[in-house]
Protein backbone atom coordinates (compact mmCIF):
# COMPACT_ATOMS: atom_id res chain seq x y z
CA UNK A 1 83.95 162.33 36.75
CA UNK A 2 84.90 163.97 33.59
CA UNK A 3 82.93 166.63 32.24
CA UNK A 4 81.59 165.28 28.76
CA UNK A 5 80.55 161.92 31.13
CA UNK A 6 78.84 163.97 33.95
CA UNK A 7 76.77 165.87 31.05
CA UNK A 8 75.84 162.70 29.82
CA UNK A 9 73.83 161.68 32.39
CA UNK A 10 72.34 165.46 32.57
CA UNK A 11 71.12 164.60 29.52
CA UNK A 12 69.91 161.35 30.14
CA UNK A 13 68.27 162.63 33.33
CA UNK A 14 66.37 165.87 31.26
CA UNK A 15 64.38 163.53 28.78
CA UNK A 16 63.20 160.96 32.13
CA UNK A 17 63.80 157.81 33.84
CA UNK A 18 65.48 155.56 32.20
CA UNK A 19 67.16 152.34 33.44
CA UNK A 20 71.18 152.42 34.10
CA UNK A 21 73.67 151.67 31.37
CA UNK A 22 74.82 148.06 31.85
CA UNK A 23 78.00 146.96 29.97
CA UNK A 24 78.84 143.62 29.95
CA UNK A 25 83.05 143.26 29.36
CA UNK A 26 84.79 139.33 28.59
CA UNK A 27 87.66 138.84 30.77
CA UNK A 28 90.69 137.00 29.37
CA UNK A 29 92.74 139.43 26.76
CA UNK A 30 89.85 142.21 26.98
CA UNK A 31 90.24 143.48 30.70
CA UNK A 32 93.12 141.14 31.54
CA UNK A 33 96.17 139.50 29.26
CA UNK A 34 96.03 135.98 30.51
CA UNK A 35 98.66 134.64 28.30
CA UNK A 36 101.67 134.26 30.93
CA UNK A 37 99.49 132.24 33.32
CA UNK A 38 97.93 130.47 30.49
CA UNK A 39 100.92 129.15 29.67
CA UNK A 40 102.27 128.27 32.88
CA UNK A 41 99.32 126.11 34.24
CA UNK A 42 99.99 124.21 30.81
CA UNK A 43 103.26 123.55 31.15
CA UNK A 44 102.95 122.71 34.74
CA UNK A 45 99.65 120.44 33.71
CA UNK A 46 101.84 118.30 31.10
CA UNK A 47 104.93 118.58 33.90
CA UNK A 48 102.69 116.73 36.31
CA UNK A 49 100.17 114.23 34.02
CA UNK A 50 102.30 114.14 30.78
CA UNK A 51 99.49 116.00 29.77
CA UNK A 52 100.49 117.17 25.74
CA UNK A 53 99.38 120.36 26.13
CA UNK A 54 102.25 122.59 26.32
CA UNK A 55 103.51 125.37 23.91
CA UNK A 56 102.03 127.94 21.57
CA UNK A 57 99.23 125.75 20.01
CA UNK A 58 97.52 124.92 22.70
CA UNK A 59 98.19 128.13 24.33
CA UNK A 60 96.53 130.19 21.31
CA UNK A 61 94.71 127.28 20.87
CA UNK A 62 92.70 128.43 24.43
CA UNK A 63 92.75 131.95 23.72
CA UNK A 64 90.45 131.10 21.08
CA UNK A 65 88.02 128.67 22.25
CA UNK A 66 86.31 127.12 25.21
CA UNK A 67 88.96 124.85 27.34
CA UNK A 68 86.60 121.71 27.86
CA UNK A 69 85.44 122.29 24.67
CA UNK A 70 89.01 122.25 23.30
CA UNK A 71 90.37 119.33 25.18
CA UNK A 72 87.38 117.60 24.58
CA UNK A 73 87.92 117.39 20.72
CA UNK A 74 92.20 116.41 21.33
CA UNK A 75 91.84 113.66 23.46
CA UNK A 76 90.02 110.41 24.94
CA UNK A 77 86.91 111.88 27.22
CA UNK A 78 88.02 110.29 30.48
CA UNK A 79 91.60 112.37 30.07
CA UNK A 80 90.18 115.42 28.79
CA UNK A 81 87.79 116.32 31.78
CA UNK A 82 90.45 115.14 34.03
CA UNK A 83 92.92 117.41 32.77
CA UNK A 84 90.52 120.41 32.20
CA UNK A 85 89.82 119.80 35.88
CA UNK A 86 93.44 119.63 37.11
CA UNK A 87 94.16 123.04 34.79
CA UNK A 88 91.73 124.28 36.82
CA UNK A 89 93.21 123.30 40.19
CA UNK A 90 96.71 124.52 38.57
CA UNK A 91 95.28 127.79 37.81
CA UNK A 92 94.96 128.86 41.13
CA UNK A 93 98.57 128.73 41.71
CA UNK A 94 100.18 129.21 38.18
CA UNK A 95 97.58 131.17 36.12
CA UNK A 96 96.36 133.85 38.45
CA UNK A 97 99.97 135.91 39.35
CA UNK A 98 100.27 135.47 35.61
CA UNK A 99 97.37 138.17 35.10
CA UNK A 100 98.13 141.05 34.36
CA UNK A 101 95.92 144.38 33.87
CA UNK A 102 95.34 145.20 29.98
CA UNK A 103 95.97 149.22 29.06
CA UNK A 104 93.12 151.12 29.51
CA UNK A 105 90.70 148.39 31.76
CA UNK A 106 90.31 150.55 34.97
CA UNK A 107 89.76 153.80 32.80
CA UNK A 108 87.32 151.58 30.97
CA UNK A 109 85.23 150.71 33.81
CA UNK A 110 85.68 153.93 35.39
CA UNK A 111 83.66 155.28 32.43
CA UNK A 112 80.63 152.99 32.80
CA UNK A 113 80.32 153.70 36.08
CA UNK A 114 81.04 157.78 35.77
CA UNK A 115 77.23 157.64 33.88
CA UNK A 116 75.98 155.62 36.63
CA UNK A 117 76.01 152.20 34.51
CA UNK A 118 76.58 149.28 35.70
CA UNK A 119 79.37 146.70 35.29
CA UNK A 120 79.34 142.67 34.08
CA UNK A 121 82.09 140.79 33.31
CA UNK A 122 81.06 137.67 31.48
CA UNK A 123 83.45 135.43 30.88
CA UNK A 124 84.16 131.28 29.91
CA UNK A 125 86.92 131.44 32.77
CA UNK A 126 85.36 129.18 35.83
CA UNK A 127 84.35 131.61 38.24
CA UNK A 128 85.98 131.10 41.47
CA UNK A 129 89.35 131.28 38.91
CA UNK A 130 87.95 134.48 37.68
CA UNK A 131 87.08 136.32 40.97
CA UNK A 132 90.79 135.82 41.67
CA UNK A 133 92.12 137.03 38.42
CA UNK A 134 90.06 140.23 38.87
CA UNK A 135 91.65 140.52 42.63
CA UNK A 136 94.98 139.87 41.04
CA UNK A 137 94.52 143.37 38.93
CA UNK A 138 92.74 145.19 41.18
CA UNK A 139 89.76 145.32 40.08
CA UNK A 140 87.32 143.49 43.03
CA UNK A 141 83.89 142.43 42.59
CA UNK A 142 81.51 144.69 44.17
CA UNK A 143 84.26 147.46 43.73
CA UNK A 144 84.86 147.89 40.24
CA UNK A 145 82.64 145.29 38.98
CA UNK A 146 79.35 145.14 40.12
CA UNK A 147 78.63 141.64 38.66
CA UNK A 148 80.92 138.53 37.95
CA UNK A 149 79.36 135.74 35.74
CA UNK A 150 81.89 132.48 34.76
CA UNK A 151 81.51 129.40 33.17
CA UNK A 152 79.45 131.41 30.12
CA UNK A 153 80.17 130.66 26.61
CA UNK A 154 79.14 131.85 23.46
CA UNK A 155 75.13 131.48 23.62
CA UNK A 156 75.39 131.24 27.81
CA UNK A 157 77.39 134.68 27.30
CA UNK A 158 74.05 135.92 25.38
CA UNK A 159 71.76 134.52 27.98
CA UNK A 160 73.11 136.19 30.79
CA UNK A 161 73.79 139.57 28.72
CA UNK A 162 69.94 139.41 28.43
CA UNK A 163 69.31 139.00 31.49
CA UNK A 164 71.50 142.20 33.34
CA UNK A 165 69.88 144.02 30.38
CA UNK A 166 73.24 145.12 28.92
CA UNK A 167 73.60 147.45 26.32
CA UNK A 168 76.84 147.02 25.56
CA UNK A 169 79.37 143.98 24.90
CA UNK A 170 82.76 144.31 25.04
CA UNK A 171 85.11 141.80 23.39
CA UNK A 172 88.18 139.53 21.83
CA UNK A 173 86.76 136.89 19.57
CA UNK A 174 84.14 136.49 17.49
CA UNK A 175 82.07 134.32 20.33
CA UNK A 176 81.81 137.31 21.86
CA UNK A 177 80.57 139.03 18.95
CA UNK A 178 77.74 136.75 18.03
CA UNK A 179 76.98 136.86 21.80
CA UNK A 180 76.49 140.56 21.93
CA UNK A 181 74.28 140.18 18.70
CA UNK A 182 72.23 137.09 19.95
CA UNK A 183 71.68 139.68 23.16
CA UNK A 184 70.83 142.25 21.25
CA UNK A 185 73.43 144.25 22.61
CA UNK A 186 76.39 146.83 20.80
CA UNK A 187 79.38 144.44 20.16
CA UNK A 188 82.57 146.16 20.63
CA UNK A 189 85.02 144.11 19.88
CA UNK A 190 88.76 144.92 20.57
CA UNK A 191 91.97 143.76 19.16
CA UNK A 192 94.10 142.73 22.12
CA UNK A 193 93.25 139.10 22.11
CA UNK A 194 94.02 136.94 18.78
CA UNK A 195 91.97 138.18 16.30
CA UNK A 196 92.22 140.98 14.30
CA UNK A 197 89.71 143.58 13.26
CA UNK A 198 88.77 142.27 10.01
CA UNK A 199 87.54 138.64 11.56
CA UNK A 200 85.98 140.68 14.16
CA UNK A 201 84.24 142.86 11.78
CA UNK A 202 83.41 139.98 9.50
CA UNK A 203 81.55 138.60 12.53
CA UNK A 204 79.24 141.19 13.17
CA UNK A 205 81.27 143.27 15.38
CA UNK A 206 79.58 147.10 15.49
CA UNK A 207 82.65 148.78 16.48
CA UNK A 208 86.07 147.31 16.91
CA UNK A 209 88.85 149.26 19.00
CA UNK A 210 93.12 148.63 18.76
CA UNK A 211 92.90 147.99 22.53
CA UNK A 212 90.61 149.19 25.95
CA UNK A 213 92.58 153.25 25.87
CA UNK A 214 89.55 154.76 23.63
CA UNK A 215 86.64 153.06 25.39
CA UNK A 216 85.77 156.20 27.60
CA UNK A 217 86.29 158.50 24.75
CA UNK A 218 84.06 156.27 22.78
CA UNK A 219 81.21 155.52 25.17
CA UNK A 220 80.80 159.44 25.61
CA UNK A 221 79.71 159.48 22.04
CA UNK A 222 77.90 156.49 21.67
CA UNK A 223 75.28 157.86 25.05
């Protein structure tokens, strides 16, 4: 524990009681860059169903936006939950050894838990597809994060940020950020997904960071 955290929580212990920091973080391009397996389980979806879903569009396409949600407005309803379910399937094999750890996500985490907070990741990625991302990077469930949460987006994000109690939300688009405000909770947004500060900031975002490498250095001045 660093100094400057461990006399945080001096100073949160002198004044009394008070409940642990939770910090709730989003998943794809905030504690992981997805992109590479992204685009592998499409290309291997259209390989196998003719699916037309490879290539950059689609692939920033579902960076952006909810997958169901964004197949669901390109094509017929009978192929659209079939293919979101095959991507699914897909992911297992294609998408998760295409995770990789963003710069500064352990540290990040690390930091929460040096002031004896508490962890949620709370992510739109289907759970079970999730867990194994997080394994993929090393960072386990009930290791470095205490609580995993998929299948949330947008308001379902807020919902469940109200109910760990989190403080803080941490960020890549600006669902997340009206999220965090909807849960009443500091939106930190960061920059390492596809949007960029200002449409962050224009969203409500309370503090916006170039990537996860200031987070600890940040969260020791925001206690």
């Amino acid at each position: 524990m660093t100094r400057q955290l461990r006399d945080v929580r001096v100073m949160l212990g002198s004044v009394g009681p008070v409940p642990p920091l939770v910090v709730g973080f989003d998943l794809d391009m905030t504690l992981v860059d997805s992109r590479p397996g992204i685009a592998a389980t499409l290309t291997a979806l259209e390989v196998e169903t003719g699916a037309p879903v490879a290539g950059d569009h689609m692939l920033d396409a579902l960076l952006r936006r909810n997958l169901d949600l964004e197949f669901g407005e390109r094509f017929a309803a009978a192929d659209a939950r079939r293919w979101a379910d095959r991507f699914r399937d897909l992911y297992v094999e294609h998408g998760v050894p295409g995770t990789e750890l963003l710069p500064g996500a352990r540290e990040a985490l690390d930091a929460v838990h040096e002031t004896g907070g508490r962890v949620v990741v709370v992510t739109a990625k289907y759970e079970p597809n999730a867990r194994r991302c997080l394994d993929q990077v090393g960072l386990a469930v009930g290791v470095h994060v205490d609580a995993l949460f998929g299948w949330r987006y947008a308001d379902g994000k807020a919902d469940t940020l109200v109910e760990e109690g989190a403080a803080i939300y941490v960020g890549d688009t600006p669902n997340d950020v009206r999220a965090a405000r909807r849960a009443g909770a500091h939106m930190v947004g960061v920059t390492t997904g596809p949007h960029p500060a200002a449409e962050l900031l224009d969203a409500g975002a309370t503090t916006v960071l170039e990537s996860l490498l200031p987070f600890p250095q940040w969260l020791v001045g925001h206690a």
